[in-house]
PDB file of N, CA and C in Angstrom:
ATOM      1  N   UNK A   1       0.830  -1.192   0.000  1.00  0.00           N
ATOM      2  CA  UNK A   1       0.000   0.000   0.000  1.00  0.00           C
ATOM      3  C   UNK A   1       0.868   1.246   0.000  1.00  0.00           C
ATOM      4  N   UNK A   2       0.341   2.037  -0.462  1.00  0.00           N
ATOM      5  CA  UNK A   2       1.004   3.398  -0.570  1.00  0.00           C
ATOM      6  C   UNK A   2       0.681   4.511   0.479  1.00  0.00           C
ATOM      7  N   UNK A   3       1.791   4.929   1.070  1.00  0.00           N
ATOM      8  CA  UNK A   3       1.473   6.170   2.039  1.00  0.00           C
ATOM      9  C   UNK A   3       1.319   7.796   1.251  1.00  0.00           C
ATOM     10  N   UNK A   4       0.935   7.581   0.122  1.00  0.00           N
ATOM     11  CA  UNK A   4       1.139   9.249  -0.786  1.00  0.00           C
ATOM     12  C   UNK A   4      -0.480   9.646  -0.497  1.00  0.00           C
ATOM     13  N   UNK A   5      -0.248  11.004  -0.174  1.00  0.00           N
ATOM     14  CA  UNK A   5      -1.764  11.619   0.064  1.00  0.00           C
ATOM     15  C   UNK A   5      -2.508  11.265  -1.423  1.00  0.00           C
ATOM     16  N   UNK A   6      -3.943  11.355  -1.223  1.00  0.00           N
ATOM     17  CA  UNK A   6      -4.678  10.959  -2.197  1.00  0.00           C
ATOM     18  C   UNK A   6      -4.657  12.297  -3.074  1.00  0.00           C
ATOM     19  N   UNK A   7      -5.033  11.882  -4.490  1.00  0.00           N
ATOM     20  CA  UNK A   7      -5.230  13.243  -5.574  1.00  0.00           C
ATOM     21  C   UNK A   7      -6.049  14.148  -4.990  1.00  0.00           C
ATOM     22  N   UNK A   8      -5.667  15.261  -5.079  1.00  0.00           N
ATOM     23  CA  UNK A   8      -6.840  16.018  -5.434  1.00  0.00           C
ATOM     24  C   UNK A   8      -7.287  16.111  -6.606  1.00  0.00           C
ATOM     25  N   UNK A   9      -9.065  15.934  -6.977  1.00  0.00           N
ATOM     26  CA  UNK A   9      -9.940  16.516  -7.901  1.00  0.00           C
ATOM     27  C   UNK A   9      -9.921  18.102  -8.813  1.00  0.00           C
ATOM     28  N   UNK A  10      -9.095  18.187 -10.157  1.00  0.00           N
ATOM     29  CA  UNK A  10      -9.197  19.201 -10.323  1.00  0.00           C
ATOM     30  C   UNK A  10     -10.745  19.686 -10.479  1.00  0.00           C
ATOM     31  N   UNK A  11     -11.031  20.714 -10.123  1.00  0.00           N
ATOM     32  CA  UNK A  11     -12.227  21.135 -10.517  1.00  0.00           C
ATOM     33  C   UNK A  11     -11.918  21.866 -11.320  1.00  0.00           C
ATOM     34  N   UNK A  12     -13.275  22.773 -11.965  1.00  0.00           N
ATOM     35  CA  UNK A  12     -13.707  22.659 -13.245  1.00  0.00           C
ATOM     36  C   UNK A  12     -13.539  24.182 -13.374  1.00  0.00           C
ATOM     37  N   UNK A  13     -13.385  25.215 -12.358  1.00  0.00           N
ATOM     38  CA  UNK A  13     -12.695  26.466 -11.808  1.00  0.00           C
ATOM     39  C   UNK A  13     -11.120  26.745 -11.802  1.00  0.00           C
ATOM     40  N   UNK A  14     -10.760  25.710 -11.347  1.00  0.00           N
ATOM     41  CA  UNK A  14      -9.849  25.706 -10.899  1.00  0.00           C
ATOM     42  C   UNK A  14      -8.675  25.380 -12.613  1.00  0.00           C
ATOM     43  N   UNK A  15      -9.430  24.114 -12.806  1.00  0.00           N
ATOM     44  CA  UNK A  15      -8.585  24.249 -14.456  1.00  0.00           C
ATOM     45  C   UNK A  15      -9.059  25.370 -15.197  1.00  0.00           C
ATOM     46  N   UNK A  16     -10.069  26.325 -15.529  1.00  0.00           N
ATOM     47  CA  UNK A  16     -10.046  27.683 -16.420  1.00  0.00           C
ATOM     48  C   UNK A  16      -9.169  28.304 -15.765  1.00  0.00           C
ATOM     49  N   UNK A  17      -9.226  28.499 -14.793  1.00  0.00           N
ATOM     50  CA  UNK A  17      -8.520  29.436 -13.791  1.00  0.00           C
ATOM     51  C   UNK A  17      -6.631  29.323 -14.765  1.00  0.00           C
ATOM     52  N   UNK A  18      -6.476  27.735 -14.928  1.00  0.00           N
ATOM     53  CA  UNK A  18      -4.972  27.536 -15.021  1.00  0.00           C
ATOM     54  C   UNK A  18      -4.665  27.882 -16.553  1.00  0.00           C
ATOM     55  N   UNK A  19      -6.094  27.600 -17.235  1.00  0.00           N
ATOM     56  CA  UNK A  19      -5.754  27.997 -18.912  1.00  0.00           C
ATOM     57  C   UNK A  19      -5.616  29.260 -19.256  1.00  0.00           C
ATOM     58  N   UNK A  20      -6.845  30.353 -18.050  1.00  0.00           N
ATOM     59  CA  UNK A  20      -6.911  31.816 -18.195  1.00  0.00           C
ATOM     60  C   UNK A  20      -5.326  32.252 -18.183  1.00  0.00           C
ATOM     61  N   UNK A  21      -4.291  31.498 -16.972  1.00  0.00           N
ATOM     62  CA  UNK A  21      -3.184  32.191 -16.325  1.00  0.00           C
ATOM     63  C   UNK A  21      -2.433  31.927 -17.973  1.00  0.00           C
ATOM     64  N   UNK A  22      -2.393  31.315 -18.181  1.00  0.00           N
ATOM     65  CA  UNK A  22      -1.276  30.248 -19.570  1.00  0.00           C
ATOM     66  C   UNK A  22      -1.731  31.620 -20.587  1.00  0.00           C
ATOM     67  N   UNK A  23      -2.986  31.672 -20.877  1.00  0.00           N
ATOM     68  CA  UNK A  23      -3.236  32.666 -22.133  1.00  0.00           C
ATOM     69  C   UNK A  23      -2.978  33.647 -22.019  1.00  0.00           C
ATOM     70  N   UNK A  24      -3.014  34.050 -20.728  1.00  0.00           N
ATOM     71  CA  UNK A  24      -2.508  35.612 -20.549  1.00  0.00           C
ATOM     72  C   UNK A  24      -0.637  35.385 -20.630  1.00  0.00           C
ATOM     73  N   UNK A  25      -0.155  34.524 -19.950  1.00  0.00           N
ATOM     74  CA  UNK A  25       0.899  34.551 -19.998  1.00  0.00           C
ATOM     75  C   UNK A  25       1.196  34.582 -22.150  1.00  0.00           C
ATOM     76  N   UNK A  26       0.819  33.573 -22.737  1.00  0.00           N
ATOM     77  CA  UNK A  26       1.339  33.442 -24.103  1.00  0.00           C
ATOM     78  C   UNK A  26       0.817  34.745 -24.722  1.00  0.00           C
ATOM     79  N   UNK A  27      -0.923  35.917 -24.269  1.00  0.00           N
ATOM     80  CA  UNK A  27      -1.052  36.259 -25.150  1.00  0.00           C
ATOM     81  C   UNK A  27      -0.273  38.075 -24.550  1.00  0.00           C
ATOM     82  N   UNK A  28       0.213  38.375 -23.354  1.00  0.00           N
ATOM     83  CA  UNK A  28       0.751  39.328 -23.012  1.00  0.00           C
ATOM     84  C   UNK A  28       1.759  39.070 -22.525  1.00  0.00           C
ATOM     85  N   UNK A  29       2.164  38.542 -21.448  1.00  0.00           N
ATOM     86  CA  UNK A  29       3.274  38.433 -20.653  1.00  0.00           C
ATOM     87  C   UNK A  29       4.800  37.851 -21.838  1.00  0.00           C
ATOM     88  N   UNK A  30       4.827  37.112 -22.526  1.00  0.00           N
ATOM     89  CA  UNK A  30       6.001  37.499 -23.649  1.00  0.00           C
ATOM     90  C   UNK A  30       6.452  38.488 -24.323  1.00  0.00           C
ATOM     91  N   UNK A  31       5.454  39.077 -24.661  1.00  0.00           N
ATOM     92  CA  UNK A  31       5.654  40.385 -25.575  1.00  0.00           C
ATOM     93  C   UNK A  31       5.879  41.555 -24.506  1.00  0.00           C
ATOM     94  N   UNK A  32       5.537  41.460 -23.119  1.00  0.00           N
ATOM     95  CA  UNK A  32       5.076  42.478 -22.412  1.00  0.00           C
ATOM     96  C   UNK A  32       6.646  42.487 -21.734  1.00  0.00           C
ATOM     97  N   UNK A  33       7.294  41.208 -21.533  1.00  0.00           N
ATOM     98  CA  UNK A  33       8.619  41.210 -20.241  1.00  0.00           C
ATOM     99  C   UNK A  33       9.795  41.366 -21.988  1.00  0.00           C
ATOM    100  N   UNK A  34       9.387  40.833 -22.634  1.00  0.00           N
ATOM    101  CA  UNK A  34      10.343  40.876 -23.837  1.00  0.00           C
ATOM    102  C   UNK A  34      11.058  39.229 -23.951  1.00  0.00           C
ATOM    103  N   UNK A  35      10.427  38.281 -23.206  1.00  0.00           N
ATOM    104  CA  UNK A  35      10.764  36.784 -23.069  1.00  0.00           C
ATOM    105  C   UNK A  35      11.161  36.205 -24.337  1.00  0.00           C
ATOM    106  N   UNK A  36      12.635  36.009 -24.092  1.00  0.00           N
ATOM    107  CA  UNK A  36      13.045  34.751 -25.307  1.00  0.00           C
ATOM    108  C   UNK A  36      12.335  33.693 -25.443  1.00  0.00           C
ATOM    109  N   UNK A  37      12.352  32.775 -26.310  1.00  0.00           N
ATOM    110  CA  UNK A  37      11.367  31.449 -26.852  1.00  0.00           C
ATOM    111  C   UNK A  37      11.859  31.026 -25.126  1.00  0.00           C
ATOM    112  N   UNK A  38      13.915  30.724 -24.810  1.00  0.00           N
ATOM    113  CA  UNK A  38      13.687  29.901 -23.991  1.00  0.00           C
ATOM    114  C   UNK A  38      13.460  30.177 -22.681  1.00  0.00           C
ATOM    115  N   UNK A  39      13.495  31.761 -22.325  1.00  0.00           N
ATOM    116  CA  UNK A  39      12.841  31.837 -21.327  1.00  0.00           C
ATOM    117  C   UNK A  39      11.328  31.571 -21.176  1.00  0.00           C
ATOM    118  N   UNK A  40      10.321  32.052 -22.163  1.00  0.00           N
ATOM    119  CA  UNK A  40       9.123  31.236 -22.199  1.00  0.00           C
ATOM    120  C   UNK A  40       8.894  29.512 -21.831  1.00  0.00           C
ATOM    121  N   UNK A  41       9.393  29.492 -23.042  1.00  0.00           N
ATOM    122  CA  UNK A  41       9.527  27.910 -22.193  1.00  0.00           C
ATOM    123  C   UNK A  41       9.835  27.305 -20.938  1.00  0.00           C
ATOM    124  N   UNK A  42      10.932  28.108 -20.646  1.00  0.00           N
ATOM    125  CA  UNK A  42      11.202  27.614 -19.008  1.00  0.00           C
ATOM    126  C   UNK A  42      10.007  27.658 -17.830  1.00  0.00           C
ATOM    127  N   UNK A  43       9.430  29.010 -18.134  1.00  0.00           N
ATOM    128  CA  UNK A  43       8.156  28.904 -17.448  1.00  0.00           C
ATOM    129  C   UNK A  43       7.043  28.488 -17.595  1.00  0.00           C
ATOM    130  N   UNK A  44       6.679  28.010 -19.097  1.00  0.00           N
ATOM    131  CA  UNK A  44       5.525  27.105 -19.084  1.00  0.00           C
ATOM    132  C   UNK A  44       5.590  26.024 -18.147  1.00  0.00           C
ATOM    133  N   UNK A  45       6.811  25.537 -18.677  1.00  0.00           N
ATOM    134  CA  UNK A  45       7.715  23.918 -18.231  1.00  0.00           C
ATOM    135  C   UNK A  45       7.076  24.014 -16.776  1.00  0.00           C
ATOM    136  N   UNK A  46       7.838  25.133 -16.056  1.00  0.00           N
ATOM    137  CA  UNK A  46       7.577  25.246 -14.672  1.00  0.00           C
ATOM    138  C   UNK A  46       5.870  25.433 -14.489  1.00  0.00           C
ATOM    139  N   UNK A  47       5.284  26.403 -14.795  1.00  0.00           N
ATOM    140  CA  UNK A  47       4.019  26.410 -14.542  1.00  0.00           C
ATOM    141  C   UNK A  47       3.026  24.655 -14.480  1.00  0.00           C
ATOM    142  N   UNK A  48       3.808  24.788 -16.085  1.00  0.00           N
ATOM    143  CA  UNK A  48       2.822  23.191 -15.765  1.00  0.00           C
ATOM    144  C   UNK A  48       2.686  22.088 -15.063  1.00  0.00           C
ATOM    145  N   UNK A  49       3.953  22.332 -14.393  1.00  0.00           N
ATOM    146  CA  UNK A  49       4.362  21.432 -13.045  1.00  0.00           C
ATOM    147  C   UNK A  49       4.114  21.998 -11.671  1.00  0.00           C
ATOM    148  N   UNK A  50       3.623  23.020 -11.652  1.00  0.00           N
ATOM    149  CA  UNK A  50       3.268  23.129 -10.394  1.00  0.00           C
ATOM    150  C   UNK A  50       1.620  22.669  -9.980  1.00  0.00           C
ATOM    151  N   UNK A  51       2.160  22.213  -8.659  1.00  0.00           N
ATOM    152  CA  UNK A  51       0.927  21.245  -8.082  1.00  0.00           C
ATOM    153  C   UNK A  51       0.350  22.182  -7.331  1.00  0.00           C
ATOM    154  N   UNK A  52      -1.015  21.732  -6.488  1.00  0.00           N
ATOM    155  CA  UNK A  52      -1.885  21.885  -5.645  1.00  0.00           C
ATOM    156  C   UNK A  52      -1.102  23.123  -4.668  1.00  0.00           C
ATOM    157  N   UNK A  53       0.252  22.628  -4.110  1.00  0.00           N
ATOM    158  CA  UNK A  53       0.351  23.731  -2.648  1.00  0.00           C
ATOM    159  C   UNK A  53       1.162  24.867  -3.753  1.00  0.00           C
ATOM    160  N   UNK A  54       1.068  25.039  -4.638  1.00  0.00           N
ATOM    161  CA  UNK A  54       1.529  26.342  -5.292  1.00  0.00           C
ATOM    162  C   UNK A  54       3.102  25.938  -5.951  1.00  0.00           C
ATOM    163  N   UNK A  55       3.973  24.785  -5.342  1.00  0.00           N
ATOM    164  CA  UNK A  55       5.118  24.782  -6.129  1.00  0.00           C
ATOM    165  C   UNK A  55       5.183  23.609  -7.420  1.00  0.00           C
ATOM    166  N   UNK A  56       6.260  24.284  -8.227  1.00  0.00           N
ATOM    167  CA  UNK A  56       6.821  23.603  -9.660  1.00  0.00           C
ATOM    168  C   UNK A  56       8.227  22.783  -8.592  1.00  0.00           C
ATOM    169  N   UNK A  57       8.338  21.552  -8.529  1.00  0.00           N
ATOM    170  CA  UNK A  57       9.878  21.351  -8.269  1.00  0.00           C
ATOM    171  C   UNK A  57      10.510  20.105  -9.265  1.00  0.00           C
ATOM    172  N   UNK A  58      11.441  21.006  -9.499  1.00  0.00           N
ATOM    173  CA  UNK A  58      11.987  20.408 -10.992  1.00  0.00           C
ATOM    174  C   UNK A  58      13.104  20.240 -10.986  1.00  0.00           C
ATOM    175  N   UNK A  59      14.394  19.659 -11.519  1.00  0.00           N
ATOM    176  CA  UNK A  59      15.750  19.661 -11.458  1.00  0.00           C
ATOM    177  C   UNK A  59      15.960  20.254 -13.097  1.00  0.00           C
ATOM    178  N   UNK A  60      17.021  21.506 -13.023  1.00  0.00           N
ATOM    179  CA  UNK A  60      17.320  22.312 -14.169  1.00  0.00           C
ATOM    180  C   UNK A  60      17.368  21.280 -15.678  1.00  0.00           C
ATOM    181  N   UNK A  61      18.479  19.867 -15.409  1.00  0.00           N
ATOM    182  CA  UNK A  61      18.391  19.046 -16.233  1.00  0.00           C
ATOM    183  C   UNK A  61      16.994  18.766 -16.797  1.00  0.00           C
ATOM    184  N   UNK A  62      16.325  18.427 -16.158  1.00  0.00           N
ATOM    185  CA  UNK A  62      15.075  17.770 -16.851  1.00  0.00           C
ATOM    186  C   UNK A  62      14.715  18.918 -17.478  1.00  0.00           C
ATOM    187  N   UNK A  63      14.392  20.157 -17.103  1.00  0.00           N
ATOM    188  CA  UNK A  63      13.629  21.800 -17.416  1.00  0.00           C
ATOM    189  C   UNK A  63      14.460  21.525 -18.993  1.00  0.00           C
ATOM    190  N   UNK A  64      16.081  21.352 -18.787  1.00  0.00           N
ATOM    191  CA  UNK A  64      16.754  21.652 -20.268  1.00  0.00           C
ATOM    192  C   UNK A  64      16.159  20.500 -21.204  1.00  0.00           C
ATOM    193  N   UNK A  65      16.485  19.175 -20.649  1.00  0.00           N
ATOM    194  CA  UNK A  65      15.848  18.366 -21.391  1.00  0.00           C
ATOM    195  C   UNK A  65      14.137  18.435 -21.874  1.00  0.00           C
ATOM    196  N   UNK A  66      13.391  18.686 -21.329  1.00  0.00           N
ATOM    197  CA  UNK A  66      12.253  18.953 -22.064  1.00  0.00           C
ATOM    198  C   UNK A  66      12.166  20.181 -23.091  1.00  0.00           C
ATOM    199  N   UNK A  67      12.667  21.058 -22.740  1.00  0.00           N
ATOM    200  CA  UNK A  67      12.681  21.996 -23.972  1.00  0.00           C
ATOM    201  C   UNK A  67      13.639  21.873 -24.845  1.00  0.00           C
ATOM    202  N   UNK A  68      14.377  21.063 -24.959  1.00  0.00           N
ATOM    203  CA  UNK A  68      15.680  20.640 -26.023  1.00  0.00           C
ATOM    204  C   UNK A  68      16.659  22.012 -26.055  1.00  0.00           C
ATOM    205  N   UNK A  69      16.861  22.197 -25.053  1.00  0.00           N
ATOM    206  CA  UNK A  69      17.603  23.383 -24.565  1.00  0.00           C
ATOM    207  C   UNK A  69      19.482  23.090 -23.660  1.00  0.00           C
ATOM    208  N   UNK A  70      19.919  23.463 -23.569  1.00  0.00           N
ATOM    209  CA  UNK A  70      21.171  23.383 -22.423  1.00  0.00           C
ATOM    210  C   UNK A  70      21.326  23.918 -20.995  1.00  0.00           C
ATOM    211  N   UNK A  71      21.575  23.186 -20.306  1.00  0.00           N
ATOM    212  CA  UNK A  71      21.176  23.253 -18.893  1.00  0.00           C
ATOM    213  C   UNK A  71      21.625  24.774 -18.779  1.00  0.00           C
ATOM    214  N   UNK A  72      22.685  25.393 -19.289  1.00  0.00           N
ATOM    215  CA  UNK A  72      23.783  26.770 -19.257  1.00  0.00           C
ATOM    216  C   UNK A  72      22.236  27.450 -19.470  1.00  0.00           C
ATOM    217  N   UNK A  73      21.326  27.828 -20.777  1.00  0.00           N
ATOM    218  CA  UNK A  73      20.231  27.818 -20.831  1.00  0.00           C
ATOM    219  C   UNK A  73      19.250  28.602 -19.791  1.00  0.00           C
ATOM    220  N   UNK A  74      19.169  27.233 -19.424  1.00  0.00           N
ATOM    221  CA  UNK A  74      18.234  27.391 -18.692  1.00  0.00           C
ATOM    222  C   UNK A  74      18.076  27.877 -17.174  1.00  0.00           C
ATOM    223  N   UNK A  75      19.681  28.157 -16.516  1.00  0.00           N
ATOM    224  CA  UNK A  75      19.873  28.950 -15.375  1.00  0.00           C
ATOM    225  C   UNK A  75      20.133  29.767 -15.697  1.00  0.00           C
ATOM    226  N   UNK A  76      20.230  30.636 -17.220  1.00  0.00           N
ATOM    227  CA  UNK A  76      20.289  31.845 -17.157  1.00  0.00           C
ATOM    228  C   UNK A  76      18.367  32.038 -17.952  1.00  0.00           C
ATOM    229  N   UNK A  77      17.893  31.472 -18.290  1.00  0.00           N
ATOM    230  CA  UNK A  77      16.380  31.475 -18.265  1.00  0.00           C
ATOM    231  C   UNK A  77      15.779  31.914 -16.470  1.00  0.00           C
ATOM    232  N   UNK A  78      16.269  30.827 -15.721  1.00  0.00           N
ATOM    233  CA  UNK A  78      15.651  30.651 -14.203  1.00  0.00           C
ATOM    234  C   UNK A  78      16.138  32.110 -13.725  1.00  0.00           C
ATOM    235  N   UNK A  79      17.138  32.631 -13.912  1.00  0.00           N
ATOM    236  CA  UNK A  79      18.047  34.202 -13.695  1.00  0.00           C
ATOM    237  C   UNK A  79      17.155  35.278 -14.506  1.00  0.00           C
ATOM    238  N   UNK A  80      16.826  35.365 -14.986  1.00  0.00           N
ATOM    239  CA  UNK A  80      16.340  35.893 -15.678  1.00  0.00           C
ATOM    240  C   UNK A  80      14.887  36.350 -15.671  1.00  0.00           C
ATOM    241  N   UNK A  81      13.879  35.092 -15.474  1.00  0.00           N
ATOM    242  CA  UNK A  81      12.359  35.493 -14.855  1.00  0.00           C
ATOM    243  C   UNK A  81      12.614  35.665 -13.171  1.00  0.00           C
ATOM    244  N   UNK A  82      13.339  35.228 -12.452  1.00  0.00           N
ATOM    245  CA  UNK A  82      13.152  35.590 -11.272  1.00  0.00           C
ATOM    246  C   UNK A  82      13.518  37.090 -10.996  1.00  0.00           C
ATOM    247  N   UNK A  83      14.615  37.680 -11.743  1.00  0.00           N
ATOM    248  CA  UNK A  83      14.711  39.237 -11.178  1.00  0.00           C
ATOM    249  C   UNK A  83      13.646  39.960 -12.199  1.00  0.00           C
ATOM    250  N   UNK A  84      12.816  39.173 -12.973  1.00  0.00           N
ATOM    251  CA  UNK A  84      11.306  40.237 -13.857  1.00  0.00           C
ATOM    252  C   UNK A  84      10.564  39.852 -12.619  1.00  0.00           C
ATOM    253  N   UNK A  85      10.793  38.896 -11.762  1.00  0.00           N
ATOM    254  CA  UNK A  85       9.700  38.741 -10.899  1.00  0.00           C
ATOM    255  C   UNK A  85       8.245  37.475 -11.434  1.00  0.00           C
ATOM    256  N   UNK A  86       8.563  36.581 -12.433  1.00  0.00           N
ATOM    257  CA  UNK A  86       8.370  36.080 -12.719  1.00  0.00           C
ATOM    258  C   UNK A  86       8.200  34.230 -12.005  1.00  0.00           C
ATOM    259  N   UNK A  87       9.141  34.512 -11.280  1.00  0.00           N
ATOM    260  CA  UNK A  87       9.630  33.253 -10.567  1.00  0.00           C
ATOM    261  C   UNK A  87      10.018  33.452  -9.263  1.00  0.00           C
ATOM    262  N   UNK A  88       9.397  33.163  -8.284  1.00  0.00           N
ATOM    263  CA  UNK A  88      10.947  32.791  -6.980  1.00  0.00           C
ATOM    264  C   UNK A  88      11.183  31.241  -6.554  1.00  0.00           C
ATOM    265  N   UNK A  89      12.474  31.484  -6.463  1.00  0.00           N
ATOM    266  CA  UNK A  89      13.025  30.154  -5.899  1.00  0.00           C
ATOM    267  C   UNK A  89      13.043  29.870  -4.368  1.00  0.00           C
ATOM    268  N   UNK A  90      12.286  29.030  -4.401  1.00  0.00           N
ATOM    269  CA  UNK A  90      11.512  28.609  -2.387  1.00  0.00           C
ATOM    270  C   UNK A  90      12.864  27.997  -2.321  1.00  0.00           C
ATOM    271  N   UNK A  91      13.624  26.402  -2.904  1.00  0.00           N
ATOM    272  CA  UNK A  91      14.743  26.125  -2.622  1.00  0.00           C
ATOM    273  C   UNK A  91      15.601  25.721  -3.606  1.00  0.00           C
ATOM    274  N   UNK A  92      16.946  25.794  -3.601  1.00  0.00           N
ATOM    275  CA  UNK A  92      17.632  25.486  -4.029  1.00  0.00           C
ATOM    276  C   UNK A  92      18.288  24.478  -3.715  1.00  0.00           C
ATOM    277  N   UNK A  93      18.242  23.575  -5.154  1.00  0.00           N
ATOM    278  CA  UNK A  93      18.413  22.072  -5.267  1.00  0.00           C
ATOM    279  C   UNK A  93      20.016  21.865  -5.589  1.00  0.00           C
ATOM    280  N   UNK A  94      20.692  20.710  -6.105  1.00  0.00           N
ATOM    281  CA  UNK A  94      21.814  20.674  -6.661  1.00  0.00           C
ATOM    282  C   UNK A  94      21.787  19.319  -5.601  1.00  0.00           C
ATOM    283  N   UNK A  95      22.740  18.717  -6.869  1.00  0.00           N
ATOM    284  CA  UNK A  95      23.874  17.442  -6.061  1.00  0.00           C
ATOM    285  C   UNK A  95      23.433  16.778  -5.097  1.00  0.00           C
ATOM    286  N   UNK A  96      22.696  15.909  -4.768  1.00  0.00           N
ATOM    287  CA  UNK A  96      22.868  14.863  -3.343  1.00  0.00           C
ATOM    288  C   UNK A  96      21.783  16.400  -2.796  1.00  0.00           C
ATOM    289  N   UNK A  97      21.057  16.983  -2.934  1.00  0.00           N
ATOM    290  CA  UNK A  97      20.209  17.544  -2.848  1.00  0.00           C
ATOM    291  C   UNK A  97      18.569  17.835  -3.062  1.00  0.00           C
ATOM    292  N   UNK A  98      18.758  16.929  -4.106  1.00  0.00           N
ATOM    293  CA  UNK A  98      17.115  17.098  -4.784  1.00  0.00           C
ATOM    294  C   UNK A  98      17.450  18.581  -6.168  1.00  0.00           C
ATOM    295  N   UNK A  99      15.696  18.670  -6.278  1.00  0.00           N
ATOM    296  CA  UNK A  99      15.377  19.427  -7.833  1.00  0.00           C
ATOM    297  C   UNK A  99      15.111  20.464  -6.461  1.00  0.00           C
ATOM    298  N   UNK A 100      15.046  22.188  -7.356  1.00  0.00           N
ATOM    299  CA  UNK A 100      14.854  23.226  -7.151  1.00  0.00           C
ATOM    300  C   UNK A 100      13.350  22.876  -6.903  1.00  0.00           C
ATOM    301  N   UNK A 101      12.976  24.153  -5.981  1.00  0.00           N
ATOM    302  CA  UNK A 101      11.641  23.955  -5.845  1.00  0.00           C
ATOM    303  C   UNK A 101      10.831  25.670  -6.241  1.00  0.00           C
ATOM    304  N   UNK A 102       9.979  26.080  -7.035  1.00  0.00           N
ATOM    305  CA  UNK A 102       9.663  27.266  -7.500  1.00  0.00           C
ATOM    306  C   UNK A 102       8.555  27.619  -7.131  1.00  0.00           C
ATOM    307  N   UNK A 103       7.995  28.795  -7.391  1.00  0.00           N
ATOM    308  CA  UNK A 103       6.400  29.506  -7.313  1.00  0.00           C
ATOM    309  C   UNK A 103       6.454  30.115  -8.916  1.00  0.00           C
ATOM    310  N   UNK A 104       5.864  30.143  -9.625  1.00  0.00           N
ATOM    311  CA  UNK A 104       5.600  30.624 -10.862  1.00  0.00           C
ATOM    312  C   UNK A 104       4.293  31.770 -10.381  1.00  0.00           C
ATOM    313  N   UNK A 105       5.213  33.018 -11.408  1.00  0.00           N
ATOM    314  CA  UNK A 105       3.797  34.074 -11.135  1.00  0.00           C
ATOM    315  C   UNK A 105       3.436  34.271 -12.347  1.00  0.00           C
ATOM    316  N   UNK A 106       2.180  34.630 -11.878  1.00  0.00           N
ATOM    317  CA  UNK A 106       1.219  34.596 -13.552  1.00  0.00           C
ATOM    318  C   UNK A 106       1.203  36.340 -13.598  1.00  0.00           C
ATOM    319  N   UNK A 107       1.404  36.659 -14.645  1.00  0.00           N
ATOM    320  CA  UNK A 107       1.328  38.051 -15.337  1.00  0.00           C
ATOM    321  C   UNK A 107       0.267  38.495 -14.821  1.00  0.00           C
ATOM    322  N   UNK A 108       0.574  39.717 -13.884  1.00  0.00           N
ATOM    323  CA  UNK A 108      -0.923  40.684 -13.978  1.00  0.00           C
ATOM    324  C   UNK A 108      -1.716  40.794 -15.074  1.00  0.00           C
ATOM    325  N   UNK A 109      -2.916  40.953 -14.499  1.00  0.00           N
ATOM    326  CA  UNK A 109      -3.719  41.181 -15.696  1.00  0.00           C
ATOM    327  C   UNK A 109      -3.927  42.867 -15.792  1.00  0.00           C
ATOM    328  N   UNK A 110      -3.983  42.993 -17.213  1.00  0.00           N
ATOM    329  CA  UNK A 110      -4.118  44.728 -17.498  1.00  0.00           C
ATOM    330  C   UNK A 110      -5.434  45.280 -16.794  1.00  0.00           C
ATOM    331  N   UNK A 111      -5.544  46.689 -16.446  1.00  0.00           N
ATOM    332  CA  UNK A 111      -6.558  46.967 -16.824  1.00  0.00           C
ATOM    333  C   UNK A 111      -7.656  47.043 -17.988  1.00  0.00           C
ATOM    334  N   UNK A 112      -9.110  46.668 -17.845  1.00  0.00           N
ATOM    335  CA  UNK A 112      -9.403  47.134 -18.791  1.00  0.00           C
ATOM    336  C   UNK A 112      -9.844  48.735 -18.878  1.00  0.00           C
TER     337      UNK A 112
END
């Protein structure tokens, strides 16, 4: 038997809620921070991995490997949205350590 807490149920709020954040991010927040393809990517990557208590935790390798990117890449991607404010890093992973652990922020929304 397994000791892992049970799923939570996405609800049906809760996923628009995650597509609204994604569209605003693809249809303003690139053009708006000035985001390279691979900084975009880095934060989808991350967004889409973040669970239920709010964090993405990922190890940089895998982040490079899914976007067919280089790890060099992608810590200057992770450097990069965190001082736009895009990202903070809760912990820092490495070596006999575990994966980084993140908060992804979703682009204000404009006024209308």
């Amino acid at each position: 038997m397994s000791n892992a807490p049970p799923k939570q149920k996405t609800t049906a709020r809760r996923s628009r809620m995650r597509f609204e954040v994604l569209n605003r991010f693809i249809d303003e927040g690139i053009s708006k921070y000035g985001l390279t393809p691979h900084e975009a990517m880095t934060w989808v990557i991350l967004y889409r991995d973040t669970q239920p208590n709010g964090q993405a935790r990922t190890a940089v390798v895998d982040i490079a490997s899914r976007a067919g990117i280089s790890r060099r890449t992608v810590i200057r991607s992770l450097a990069r949205l965190k001082n736009l404010k895009l990202l903070h890093e809760v912990r820092h992973g490495g070596l006999n350590r575990g994966p980084s652990s993140y908060v992804v922020t979703p682009v204000p929304m404009a006024p209308d």
